[in-house]
PDB file of N, CA and C in Angstrom:
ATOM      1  N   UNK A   1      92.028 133.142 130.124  1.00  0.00           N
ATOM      2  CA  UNK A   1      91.961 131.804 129.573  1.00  0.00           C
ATOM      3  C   UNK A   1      93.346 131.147 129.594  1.00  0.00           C
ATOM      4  N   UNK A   2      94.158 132.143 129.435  1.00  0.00           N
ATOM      5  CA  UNK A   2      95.828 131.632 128.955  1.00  0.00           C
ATOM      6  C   UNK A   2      95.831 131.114 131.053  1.00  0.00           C
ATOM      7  N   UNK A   3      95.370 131.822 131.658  1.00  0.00           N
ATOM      8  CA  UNK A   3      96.182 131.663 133.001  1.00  0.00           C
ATOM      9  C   UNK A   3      95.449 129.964 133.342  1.00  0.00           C
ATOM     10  N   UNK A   4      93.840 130.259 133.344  1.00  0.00           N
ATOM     11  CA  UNK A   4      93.708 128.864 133.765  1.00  0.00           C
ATOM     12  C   UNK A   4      94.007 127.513 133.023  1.00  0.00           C
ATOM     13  N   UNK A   5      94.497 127.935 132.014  1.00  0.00           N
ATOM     14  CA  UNK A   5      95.163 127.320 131.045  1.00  0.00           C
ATOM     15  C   UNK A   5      96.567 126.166 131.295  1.00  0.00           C
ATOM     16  N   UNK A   6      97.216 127.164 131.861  1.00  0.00           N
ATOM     17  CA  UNK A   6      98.953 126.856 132.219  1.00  0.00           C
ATOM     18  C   UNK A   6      98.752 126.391 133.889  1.00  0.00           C
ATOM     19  N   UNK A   7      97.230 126.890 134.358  1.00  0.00           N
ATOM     20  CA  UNK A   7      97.459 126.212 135.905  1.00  0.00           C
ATOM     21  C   UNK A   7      96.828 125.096 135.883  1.00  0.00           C
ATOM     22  N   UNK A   8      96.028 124.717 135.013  1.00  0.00           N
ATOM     23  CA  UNK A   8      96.026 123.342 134.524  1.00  0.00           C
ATOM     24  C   UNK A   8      96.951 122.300 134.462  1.00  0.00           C
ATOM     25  N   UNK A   9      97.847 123.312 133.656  1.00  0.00           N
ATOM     26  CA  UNK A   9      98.927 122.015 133.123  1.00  0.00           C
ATOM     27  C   UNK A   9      99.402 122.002 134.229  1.00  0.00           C
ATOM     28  N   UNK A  10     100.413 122.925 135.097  1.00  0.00           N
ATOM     29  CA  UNK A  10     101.116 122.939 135.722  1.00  0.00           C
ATOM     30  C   UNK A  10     100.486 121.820 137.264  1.00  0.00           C
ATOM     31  N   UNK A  11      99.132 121.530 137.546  1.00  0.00           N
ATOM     32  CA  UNK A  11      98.666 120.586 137.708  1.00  0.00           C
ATOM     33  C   UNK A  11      98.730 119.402 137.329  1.00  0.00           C
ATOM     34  N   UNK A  12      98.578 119.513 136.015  1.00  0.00           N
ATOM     35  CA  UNK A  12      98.566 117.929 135.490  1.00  0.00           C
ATOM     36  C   UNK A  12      99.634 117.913 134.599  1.00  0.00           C
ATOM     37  N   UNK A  13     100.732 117.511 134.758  1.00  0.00           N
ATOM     38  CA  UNK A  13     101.882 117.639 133.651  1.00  0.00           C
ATOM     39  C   UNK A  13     101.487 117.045 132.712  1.00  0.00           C
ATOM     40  N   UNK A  14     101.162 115.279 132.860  1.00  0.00           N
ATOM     41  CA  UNK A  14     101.063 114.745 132.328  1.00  0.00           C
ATOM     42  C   UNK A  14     100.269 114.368 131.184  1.00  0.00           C
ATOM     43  N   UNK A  15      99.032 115.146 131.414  1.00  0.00           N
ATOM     44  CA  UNK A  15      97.598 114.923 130.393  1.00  0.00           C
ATOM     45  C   UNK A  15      98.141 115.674 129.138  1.00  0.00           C
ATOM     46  N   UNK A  16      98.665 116.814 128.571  1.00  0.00           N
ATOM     47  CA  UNK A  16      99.132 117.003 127.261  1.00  0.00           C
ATOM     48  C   UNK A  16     100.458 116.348 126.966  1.00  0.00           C
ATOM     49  N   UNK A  17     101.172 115.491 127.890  1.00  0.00           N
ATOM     50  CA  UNK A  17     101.798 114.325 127.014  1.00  0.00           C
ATOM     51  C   UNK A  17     101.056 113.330 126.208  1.00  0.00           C
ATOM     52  N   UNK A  18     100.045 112.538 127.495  1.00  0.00           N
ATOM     53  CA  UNK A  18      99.059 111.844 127.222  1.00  0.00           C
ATOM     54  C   UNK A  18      98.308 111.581 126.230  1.00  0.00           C
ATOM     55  N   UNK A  19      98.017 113.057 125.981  1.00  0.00           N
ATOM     56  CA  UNK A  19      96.967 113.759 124.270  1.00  0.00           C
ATOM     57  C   UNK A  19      97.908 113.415 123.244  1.00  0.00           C
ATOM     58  N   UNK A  20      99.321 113.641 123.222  1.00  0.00           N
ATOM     59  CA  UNK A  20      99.975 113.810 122.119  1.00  0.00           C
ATOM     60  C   UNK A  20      99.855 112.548 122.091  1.00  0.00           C
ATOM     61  N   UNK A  21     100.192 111.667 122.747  1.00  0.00           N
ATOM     62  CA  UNK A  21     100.557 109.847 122.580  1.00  0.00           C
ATOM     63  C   UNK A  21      99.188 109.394 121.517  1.00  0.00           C
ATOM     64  N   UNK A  22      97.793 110.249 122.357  1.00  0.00           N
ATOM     65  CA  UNK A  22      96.450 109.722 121.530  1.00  0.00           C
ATOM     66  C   UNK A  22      96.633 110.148 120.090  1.00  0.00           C
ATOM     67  N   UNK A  23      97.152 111.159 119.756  1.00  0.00           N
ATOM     68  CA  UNK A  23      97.442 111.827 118.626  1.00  0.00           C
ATOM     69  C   UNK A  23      98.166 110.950 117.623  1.00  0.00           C
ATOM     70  N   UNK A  24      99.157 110.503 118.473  1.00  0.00           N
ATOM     71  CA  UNK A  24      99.943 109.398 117.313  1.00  0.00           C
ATOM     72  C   UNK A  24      99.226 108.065 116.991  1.00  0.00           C
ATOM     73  N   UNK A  25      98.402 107.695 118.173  1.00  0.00           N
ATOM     74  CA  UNK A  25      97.678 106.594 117.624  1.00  0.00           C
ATOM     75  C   UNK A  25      96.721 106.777 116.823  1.00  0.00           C
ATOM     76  N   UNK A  26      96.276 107.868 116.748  1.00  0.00           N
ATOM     77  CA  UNK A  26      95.002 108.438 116.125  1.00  0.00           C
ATOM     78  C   UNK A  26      95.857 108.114 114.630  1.00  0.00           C
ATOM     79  N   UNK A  27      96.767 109.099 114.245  1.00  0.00           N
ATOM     80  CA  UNK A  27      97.563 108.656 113.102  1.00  0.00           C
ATOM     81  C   UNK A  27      97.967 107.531 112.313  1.00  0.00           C
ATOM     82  N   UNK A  28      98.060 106.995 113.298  1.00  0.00           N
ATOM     83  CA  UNK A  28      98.587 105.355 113.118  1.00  0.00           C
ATOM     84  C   UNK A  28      97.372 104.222 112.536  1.00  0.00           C
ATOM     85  N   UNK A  29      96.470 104.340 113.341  1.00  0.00           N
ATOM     86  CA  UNK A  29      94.981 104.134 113.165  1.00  0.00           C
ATOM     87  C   UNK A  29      94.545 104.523 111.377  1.00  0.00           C
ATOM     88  N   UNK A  30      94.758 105.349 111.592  1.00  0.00           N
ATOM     89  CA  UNK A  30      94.031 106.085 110.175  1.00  0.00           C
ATOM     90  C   UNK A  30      94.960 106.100 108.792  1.00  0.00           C
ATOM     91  N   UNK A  31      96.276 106.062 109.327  1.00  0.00           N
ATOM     92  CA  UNK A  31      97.321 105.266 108.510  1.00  0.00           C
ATOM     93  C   UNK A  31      96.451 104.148 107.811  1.00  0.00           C
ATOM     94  N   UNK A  32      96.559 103.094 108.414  1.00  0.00           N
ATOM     95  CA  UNK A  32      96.314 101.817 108.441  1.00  0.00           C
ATOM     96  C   UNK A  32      94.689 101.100 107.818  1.00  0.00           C
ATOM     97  N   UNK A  33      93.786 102.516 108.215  1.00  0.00           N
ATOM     98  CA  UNK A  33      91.939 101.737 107.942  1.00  0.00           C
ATOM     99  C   UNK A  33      92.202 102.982 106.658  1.00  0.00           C
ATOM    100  N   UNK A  34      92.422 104.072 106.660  1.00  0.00           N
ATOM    101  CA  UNK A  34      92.598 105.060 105.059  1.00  0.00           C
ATOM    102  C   UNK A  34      93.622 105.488 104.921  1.00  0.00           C
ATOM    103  N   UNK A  35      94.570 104.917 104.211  1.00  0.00           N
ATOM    104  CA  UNK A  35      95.938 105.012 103.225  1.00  0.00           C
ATOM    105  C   UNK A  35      95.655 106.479 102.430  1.00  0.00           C
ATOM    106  N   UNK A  36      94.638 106.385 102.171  1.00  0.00           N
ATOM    107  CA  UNK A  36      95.161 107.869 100.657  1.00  0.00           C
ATOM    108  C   UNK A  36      94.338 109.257 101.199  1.00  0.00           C
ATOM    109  N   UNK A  37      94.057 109.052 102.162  1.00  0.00           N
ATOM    110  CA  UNK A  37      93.331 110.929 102.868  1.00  0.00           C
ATOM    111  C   UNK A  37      94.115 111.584 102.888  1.00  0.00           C
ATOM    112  N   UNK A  38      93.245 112.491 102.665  1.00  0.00           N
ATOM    113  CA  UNK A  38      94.218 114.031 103.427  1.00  0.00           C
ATOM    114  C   UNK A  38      94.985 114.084 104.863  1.00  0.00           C
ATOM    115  N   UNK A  39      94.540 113.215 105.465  1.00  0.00           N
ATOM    116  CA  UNK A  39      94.600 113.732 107.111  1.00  0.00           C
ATOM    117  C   UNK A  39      96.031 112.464 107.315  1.00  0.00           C
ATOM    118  N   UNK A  40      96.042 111.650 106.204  1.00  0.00           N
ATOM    119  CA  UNK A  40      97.339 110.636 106.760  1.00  0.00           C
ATOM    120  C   UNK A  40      98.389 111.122 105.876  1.00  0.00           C
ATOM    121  N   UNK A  41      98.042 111.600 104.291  1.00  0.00           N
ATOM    122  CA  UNK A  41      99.414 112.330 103.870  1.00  0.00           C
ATOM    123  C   UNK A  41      99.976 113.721 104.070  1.00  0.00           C
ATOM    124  N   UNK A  42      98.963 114.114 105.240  1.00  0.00           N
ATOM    125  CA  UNK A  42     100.004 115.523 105.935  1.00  0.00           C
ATOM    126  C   UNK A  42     100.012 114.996 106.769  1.00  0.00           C
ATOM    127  N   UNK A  43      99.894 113.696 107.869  1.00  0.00           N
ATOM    128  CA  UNK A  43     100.413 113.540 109.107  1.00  0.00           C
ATOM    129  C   UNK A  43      99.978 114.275 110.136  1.00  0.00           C
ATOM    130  N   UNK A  44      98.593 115.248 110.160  1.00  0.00           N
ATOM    131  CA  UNK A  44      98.006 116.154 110.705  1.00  0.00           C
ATOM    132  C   UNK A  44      98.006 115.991 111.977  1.00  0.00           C
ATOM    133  N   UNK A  45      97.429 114.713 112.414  1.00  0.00           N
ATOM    134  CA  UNK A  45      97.857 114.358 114.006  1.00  0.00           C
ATOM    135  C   UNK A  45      98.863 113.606 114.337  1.00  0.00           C
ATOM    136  N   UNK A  46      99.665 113.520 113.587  1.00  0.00           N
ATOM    137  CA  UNK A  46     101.459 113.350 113.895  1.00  0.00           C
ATOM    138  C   UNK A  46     102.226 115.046 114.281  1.00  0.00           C
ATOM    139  N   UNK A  47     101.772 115.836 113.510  1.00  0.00           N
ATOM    140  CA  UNK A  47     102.121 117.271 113.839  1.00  0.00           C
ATOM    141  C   UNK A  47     101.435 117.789 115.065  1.00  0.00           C
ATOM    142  N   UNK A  48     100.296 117.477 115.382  1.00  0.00           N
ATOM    143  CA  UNK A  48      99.571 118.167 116.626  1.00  0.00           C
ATOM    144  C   UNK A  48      99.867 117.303 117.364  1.00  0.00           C
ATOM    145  N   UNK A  49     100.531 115.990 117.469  1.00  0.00           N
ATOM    146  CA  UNK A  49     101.117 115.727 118.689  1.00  0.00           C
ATOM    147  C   UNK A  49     102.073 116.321 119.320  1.00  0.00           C
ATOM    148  N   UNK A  50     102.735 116.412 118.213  1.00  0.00           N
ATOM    149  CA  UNK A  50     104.775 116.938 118.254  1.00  0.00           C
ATOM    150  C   UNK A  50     104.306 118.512 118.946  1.00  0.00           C
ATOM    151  N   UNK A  51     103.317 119.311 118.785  1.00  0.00           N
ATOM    152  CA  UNK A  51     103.266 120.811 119.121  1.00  0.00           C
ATOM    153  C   UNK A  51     102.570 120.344 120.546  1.00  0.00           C
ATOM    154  N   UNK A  52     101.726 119.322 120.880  1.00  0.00           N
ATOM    155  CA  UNK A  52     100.825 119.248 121.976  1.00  0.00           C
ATOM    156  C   UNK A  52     102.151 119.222 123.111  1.00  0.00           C
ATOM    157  N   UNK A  53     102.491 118.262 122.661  1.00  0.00           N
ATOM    158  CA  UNK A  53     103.552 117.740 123.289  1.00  0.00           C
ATOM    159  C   UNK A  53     104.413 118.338 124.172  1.00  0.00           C
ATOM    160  N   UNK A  54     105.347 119.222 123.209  1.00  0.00           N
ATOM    161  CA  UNK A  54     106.158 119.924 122.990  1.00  0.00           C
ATOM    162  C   UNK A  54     105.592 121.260 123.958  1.00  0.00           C
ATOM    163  N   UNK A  55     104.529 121.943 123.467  1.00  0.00           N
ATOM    164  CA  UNK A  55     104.373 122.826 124.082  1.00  0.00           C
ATOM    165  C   UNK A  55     103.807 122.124 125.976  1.00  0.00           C
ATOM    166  N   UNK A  56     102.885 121.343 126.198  1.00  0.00           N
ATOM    167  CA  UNK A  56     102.976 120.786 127.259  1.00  0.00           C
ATOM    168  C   UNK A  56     104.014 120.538 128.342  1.00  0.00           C
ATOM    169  N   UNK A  57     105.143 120.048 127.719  1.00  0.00           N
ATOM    170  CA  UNK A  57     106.050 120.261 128.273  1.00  0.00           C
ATOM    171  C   UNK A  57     106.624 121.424 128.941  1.00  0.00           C
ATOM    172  N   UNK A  58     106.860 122.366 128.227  1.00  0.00           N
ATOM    173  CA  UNK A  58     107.481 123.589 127.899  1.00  0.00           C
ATOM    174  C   UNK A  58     106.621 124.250 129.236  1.00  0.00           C
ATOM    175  N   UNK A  59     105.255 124.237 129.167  1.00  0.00           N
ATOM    176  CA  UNK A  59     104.523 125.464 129.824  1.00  0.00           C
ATOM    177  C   UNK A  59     104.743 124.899 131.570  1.00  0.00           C
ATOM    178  N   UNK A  60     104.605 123.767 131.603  1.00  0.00           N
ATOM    179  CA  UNK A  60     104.141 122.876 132.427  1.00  0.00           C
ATOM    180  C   UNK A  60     105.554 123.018 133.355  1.00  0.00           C
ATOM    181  N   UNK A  61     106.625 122.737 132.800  1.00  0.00           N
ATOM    182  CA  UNK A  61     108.150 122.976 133.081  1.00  0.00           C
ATOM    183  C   UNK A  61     108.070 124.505 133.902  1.00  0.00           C
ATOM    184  N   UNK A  62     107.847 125.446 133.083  1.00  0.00           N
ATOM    185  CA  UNK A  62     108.199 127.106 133.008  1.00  0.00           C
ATOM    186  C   UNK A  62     107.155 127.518 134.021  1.00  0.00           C
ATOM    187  N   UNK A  63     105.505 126.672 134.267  1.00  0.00           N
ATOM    188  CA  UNK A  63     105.103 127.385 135.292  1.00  0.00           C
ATOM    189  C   UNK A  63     105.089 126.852 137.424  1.00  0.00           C
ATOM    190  N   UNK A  64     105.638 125.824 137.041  1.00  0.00           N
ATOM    191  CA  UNK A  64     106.164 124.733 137.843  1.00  0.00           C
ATOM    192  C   UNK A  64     107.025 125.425 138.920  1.00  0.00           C
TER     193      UNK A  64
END
C-alpha cells in the first residue's frame, strides 16, 4: 500500500499540495458559517493540511 502510495505521488507531485490548499479552505469556510465547533477551535483541517502538505512534499521529493 505504502509503495503504490509514494508512486502515486511521485507521479503527481502536485495533488497532496492541492489537498492541503482544500484543507485550508475547508477551515476557513467553517471558520466563518460555525465560529464555536470543535473542528474550528482545534484548527483540525488547518493541521491536516500542514502534515498533507508537508509530508507530500517530502515523499514526492525523496521518491523522485
Amino acid at each position: 500500500m505504502v509503495n503504490r502510495l509514494s508512486d502515486y505521488i511521485a507521479e503527481h507531485k502536485g495533488v497532496p499540495v492541492l489537498i492541503a490548499v482544500v484543507f485550508v479552505v475547508v477551515n476557513f469556510v467553517l471558520g466563518v458559517l460555525a465560529p464555536g465547533s470543535w473542528l474550528v477551535t482545534s484548527n483540525l483541517f488547518l493541521h491536516l493540511a500542514v502534515i498533507t502538505g508537508l509530508l507530500g512534499i517530502l515523499i514526492g521529493d525523496a521518491v523522485a
